[in-house]
N, C-alpha and C. Protein backbone atom coordinates (compact mmCIF):
# COMPACT_ATOMS: atom_id res chain seq x y z
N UNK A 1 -95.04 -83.77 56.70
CA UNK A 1 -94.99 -82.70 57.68
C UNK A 1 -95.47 -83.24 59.03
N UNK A 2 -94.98 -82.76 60.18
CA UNK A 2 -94.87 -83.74 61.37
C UNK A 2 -96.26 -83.13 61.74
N UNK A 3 -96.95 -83.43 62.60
CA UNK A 3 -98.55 -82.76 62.99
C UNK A 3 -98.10 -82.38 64.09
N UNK A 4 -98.73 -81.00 64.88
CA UNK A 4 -98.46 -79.96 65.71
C UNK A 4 -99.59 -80.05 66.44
N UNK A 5 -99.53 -79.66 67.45
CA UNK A 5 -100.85 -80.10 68.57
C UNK A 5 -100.86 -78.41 69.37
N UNK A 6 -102.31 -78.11 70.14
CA UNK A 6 -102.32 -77.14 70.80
C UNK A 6 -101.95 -77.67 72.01
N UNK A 7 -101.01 -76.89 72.57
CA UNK A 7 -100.96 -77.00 74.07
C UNK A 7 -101.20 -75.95 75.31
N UNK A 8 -102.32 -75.84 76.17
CA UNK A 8 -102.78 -74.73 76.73
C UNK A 8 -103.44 -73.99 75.50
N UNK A 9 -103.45 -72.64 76.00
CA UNK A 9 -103.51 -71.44 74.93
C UNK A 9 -102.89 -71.03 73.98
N UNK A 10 -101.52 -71.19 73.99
CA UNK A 10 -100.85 -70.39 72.86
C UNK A 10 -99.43 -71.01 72.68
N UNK A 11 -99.28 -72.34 73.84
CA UNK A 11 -98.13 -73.11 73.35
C UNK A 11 -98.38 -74.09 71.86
N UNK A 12 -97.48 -74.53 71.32
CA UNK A 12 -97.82 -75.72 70.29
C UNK A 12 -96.77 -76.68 70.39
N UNK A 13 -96.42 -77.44 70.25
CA UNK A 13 -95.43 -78.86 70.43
C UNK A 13 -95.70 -79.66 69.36
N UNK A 14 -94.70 -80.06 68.65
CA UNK A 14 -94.21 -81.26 67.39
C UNK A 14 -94.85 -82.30 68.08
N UNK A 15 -95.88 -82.89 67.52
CA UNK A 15 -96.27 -84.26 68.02
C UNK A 15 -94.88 -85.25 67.84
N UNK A 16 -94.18 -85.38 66.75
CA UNK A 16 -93.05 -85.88 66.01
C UNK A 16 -92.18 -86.24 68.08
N UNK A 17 -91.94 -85.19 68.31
CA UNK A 17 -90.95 -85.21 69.41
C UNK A 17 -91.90 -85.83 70.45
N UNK A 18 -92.67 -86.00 71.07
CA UNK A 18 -93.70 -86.20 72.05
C UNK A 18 -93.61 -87.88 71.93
N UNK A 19 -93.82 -88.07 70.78
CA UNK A 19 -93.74 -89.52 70.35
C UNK A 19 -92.60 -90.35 70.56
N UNK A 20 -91.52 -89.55 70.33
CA UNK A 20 -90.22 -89.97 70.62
C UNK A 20 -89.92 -90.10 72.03
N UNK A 21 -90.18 -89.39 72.54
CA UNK A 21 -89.94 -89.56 74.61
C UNK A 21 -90.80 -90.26 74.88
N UNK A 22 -91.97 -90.48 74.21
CA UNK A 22 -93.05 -91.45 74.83
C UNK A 22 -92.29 -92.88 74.82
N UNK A 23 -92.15 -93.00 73.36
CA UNK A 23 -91.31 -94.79 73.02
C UNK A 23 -90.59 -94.47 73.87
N UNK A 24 -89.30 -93.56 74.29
CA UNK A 24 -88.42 -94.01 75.32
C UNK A 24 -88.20 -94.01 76.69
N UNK A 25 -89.13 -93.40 76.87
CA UNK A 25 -89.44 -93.74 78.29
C UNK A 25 -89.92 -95.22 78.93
N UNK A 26 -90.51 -95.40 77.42
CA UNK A 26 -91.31 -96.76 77.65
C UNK A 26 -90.01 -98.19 77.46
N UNK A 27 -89.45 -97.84 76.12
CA UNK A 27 -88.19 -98.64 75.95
C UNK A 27 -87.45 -99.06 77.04
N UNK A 28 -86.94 -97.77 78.01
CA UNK A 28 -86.10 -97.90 78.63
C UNK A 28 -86.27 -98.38 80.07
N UNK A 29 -87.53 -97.93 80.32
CA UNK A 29 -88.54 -98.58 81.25
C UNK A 29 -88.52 -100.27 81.60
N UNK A 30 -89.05 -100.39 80.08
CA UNK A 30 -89.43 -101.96 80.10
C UNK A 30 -87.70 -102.81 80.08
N UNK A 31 -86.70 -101.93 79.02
CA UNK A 31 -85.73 -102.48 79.29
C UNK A 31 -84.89 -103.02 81.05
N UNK A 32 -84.97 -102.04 81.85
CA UNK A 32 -85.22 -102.25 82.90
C UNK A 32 -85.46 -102.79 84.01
N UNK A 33 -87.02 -103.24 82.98
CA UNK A 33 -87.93 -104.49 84.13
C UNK A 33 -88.54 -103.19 85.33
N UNK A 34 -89.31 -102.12 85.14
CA UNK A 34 -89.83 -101.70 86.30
C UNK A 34 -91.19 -101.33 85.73
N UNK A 35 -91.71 -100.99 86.70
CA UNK A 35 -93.12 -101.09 86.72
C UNK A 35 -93.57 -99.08 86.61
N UNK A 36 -94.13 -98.81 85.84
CA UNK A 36 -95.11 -97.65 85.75
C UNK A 36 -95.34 -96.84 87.42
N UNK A 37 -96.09 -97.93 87.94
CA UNK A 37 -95.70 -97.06 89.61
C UNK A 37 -94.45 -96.56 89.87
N UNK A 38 -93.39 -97.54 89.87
CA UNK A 38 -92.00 -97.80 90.37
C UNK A 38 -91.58 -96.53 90.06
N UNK A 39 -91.40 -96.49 88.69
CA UNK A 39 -90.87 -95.27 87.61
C UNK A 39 -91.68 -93.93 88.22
N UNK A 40 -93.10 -93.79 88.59
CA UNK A 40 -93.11 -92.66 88.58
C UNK A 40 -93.08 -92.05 90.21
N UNK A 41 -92.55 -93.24 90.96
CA UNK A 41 -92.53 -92.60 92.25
C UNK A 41 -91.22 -92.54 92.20
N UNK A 42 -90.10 -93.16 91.84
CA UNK A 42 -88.92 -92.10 91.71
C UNK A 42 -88.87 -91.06 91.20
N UNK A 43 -89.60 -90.84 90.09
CA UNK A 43 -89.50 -89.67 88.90
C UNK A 43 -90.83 -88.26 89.97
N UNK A 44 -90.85 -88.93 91.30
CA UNK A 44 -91.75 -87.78 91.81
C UNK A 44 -92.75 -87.44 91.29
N UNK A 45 -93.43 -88.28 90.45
CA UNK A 45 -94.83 -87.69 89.09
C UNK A 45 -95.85 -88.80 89.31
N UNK A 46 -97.40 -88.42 89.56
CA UNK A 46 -98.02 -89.77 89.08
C UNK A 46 -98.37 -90.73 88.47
N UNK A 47 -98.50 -92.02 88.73
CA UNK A 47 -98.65 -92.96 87.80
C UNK A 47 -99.30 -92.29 86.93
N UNK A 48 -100.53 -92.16 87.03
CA UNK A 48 -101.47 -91.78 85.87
C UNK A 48 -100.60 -91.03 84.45
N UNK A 49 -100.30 -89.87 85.24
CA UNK A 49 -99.04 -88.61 84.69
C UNK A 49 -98.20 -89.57 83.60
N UNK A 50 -97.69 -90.65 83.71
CA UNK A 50 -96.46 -91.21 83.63
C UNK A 50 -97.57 -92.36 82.24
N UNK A 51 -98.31 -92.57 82.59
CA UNK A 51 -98.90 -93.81 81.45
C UNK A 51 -99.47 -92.69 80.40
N UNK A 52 -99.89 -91.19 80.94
CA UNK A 52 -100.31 -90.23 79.74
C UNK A 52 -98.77 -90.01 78.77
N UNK A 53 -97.84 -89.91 79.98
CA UNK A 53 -96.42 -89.37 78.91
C UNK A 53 -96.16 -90.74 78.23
N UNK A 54 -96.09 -91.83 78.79
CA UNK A 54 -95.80 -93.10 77.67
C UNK A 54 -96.53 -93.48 76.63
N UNK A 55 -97.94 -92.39 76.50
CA UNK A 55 -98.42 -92.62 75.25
C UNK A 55 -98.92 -91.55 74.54
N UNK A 56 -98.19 -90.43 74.73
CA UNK A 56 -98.06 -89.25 74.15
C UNK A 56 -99.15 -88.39 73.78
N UNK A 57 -99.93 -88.42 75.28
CA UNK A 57 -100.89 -88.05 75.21
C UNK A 57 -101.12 -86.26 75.98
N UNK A 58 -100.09 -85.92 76.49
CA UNK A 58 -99.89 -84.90 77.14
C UNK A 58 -98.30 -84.48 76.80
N UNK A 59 -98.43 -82.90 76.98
CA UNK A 59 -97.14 -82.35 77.29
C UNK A 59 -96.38 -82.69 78.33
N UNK A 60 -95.28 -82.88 78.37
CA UNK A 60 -94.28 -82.69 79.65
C UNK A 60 -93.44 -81.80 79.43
N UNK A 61 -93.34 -81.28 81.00
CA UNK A 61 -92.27 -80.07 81.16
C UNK A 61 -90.84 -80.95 81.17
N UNK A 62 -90.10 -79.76 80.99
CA UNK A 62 -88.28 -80.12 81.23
C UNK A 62 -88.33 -81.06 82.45
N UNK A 63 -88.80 -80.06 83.82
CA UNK A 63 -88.73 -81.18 84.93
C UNK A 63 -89.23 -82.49 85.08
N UNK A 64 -90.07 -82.52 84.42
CA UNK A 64 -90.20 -84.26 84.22
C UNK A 64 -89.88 -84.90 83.71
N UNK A 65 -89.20 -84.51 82.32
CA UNK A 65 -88.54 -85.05 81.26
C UNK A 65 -86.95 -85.33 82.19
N UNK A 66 -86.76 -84.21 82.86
CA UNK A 66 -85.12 -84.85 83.85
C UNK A 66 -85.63 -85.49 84.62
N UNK A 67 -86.49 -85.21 85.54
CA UNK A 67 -86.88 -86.32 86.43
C UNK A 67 -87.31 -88.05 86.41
N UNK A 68 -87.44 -87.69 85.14
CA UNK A 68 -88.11 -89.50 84.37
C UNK A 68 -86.35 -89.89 84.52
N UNK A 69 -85.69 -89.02 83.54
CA UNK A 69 -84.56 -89.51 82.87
C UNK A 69 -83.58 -89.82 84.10
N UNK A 70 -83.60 -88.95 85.06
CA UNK A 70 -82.52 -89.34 86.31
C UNK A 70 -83.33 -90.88 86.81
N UNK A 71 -84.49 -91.03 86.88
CA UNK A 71 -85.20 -91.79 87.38
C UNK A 71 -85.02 -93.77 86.54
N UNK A 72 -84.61 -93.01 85.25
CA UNK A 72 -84.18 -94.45 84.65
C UNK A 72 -82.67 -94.21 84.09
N UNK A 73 -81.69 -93.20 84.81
CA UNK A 73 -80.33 -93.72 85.09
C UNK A 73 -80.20 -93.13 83.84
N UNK A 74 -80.24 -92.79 82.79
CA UNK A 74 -80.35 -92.38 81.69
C UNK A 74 -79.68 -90.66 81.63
N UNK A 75 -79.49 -90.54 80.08
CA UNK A 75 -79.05 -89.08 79.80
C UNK A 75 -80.66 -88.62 79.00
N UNK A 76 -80.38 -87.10 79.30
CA UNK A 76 -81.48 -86.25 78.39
C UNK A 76 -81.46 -86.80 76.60
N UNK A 77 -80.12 -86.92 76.64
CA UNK A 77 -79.75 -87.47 75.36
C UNK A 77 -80.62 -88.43 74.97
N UNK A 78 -80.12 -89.70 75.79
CA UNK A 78 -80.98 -91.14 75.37
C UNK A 78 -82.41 -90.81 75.11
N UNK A 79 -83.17 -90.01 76.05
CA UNK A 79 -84.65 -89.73 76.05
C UNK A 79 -85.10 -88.74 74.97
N UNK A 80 -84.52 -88.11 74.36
CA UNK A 80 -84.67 -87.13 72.97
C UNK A 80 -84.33 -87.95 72.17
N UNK A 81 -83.53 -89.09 71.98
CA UNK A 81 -83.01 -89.90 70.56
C UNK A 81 -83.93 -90.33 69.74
N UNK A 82 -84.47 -90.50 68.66
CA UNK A 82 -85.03 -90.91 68.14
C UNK A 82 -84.58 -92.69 68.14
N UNK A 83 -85.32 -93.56 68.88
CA UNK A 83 -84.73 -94.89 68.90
C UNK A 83 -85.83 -96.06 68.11
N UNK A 84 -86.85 -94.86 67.35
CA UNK A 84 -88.33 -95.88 67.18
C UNK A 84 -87.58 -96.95 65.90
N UNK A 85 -88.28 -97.96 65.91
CA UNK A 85 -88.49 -98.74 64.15
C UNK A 85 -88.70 -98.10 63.39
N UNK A 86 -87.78 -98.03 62.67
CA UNK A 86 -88.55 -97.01 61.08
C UNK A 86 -89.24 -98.26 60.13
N UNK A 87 -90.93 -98.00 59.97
CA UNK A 87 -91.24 -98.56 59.52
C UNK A 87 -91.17 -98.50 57.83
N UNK A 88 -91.16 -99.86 57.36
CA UNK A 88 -91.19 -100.17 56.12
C UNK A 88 -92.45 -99.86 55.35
């Protein structure tokens, strides 16, 4: 069963999914070659902001989740995919 996190007061969010945009932001990032600043001053968000979402340590809204994703050329698609290693 995937573990569920509080968010605010009365939101909750699939850690399961959080994890997944984290790796790909980061994937697609590093695929890339850009830098954490780079990424989040296109993506309009702060660095800081941007190293919490690459390690799935905070919620992100829709708008940042498009804004990352326009920001690395990318579809909403690619950034929801599940692209991790399935470990053995």
């Amino acid at each position: 069963m995937a573990k569920t996190i509080k968010i605010g007061y009365t939101k909750y969010c699939d850690q399961n999914i959080l994890d997944i945009i984290a790796y790909n932001i980061k994937y697609y990032r590093k695929e890339q070659d850009i830098t954490q600043e780079t990424l989040a001053a296109n993506a309009n968000i702060e660095a800081k902001m941007l190293s919490s979402y690459e390690n799935a340590k905070v919620n992100l809204s829709i708008s940042s989740v498009t804004n990352i994703a326009a920001a690395l050329k990318i579809s909403l698609f690619d950034i929801l995919t599940d692209r991790r290693p399935v470990e053995k």
